[in-house]
Protein backbone atom coordinates (compact mmCIF):
# COMPACT_ATOMS: atom_id res chain seq x y z
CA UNK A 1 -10.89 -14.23 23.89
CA UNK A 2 -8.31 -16.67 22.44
CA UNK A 3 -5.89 -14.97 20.20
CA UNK A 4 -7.25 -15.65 16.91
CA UNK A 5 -10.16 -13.49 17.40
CA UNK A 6 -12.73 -16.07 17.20
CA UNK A 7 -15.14 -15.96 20.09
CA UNK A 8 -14.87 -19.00 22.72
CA UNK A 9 -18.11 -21.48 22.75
CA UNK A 10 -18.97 -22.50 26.34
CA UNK A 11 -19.37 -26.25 26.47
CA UNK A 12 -22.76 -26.10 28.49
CA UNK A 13 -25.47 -23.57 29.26
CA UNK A 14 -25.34 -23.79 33.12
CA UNK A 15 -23.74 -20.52 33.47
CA UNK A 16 -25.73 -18.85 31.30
CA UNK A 17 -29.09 -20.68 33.32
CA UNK A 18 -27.34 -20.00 36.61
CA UNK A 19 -26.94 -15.84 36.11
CA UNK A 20 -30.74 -15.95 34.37
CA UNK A 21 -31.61 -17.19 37.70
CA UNK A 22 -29.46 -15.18 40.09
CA UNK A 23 -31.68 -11.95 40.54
CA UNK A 24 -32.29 -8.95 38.33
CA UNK A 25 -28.64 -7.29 38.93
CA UNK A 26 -27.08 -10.37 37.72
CA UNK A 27 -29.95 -10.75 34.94
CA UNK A 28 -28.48 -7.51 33.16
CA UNK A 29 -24.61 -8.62 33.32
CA UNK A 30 -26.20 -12.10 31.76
CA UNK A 31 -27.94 -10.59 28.65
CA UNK A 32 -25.14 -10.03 26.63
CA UNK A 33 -23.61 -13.86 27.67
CA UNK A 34 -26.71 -15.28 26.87
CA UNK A 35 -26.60 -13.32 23.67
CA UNK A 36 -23.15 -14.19 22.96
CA UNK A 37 -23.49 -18.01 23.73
CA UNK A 38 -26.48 -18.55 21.84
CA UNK A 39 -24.71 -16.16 19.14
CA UNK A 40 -21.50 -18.24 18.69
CA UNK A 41 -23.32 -21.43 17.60
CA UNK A 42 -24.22 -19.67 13.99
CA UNK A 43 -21.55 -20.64 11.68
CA UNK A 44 -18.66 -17.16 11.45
CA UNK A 45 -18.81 -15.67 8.27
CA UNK A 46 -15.25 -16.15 6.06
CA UNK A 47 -13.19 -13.28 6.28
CA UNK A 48 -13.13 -11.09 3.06
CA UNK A 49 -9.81 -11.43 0.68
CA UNK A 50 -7.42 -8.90 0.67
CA UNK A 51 -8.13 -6.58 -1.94
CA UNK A 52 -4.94 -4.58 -1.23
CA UNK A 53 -1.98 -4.47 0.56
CA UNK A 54 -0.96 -1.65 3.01
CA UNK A 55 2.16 -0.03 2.45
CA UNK A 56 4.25 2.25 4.57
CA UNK A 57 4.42 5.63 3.67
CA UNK A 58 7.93 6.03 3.09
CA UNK A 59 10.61 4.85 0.66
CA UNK A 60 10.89 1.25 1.00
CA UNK A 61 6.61 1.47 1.08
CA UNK A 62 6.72 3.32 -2.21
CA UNK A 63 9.15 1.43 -3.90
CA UNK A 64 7.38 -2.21 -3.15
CA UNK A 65 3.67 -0.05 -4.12
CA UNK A 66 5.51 0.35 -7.38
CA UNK A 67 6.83 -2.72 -7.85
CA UNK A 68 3.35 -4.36 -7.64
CA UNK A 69 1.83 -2.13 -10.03
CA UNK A 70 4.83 -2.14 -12.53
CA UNK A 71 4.36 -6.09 -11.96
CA UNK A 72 0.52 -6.12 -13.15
CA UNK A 73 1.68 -4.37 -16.42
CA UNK A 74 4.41 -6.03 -17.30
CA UNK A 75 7.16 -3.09 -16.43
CA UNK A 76 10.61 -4.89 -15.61
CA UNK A 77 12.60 -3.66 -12.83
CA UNK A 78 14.19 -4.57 -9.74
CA UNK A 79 13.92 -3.19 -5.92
CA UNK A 80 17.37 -2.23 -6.10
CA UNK A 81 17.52 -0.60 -9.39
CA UNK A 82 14.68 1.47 -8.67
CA UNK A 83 16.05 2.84 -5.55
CA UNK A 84 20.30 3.15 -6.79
CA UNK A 85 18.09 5.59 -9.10
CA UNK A 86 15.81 7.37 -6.47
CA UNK A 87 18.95 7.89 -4.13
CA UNK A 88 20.91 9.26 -7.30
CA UNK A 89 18.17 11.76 -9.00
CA UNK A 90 16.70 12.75 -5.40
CA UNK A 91 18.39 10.98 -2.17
CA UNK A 92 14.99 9.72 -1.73
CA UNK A 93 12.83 13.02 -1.57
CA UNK A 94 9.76 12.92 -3.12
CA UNK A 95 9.31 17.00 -3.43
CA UNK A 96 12.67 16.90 -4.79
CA UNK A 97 12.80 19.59 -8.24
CA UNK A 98 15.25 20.94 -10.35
CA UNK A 99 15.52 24.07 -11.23
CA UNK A 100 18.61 24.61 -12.60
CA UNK A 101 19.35 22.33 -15.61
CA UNK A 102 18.52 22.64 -19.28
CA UNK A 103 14.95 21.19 -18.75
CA UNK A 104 14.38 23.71 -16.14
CA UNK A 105 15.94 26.30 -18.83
CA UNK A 106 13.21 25.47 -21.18
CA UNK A 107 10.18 25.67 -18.35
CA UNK A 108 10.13 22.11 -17.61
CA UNK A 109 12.31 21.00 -14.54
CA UNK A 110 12.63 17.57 -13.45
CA UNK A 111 10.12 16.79 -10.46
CA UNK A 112 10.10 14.01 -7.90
CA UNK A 113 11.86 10.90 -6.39
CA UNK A 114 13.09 9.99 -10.44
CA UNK A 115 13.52 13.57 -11.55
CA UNK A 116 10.71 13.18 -14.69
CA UNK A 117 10.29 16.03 -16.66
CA UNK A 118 6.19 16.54 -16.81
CA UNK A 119 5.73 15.76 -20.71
CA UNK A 120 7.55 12.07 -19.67
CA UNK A 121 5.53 11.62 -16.52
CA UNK A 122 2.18 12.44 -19.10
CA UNK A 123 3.62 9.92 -21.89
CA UNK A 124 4.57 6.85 -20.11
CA UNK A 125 2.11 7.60 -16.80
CA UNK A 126 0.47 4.39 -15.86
CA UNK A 127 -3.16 4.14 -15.05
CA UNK A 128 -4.21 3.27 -11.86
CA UNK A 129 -1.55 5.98 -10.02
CA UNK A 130 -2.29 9.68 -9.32
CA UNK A 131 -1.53 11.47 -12.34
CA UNK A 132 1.11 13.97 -10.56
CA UNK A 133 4.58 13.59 -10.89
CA UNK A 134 5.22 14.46 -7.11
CA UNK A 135 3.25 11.20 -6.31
CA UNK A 136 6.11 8.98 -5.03
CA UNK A 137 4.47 5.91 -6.70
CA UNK A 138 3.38 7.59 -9.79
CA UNK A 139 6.93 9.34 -10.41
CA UNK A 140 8.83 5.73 -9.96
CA UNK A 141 5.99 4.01 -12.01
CA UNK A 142 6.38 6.58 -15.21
CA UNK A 143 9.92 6.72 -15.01
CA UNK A 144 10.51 3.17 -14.74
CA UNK A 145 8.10 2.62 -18.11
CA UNK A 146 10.05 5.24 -19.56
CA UNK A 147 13.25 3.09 -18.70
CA UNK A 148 12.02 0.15 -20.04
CA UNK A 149 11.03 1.87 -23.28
CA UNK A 150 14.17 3.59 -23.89
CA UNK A 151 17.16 0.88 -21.86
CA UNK A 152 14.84 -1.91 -21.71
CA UNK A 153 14.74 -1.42 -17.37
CA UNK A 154 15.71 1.09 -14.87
CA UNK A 155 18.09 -1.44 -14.11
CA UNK A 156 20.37 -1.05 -17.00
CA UNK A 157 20.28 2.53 -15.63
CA UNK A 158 23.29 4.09 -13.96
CA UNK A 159 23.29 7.60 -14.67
CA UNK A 160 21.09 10.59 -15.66
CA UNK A 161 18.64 9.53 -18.10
């Protein structure tokens, strides 16, 4: 098979006509050539479009997932902003909570790669990503719409927030 993945034509029948012919042993081990030759003369069927991309499930993945959505609705922000923030708020851990400063104080900690606090992650959530704040997409989608509310991108972010 050549390595595009398209099946090869054979130029002539004679091998399919010589195996038909060989005996009934050989007549089995022919079916599926005869099959296949007669089989690759129908015009192949275009390959579907991409509906999505694959990304890997780690932090570069997530970050370039976010990007992509943040890009469709029109949230500014950079690759490198985004993650000078993620390595900041959580070192890159997406389970990453805080339990110990003022917002944890009043019942709501900061959750997640961006450290949201749930009512932000509910007010600037984008649709489209899991509503959970622990969702590595979702928490850098939210947080970077809240940064481009309030500092017009998490790139003109360099400290809590």
């Amino acid at each position: 098979m050549p390595a595009t993945g398209m099946t090869r034509r054979f130029r002539g029948r004679r091998l399919a006509r010589t195996l038909a012919v060989a005996g009934t042993g050989a007549a089995v081990v022919a079916l599926p050539l005869i099959g296949a030759t007669s089989a690759s003369a129908a015009p192949a069927a275009a390959p579907a479009a991409a509906t999505s991309t694959a990304y890997p499930n780690n932090l570069d993945g997530w970050i370039r997932e976010a990007l992509s959505i943040m890009q469709q609705h029109g949230i500014p922000g950079s690759y490198d902003g985004i993650y000078r923030n993620i390595m900041r708020e959580s070192s890159g851990n997406p389970n990453a909570i805080n339990n110990w400063d003022s917002n944890a104080a009043k019942g709501t900690p900061s959750k997640g790669l961006l450290q949201v606090i749930d009512p932000t992650f509910a007010a600037y959530h984008v649709p489209g990503t899991a509503f959970d704040p622990f969702d590595p997409v979702a928490n850098i989608v939210a947080a970077c719409n809240y940064a481009a509310d309030r500092y017009g991108s998490i790139d003109n972010v360099f400290g809590a927030y």
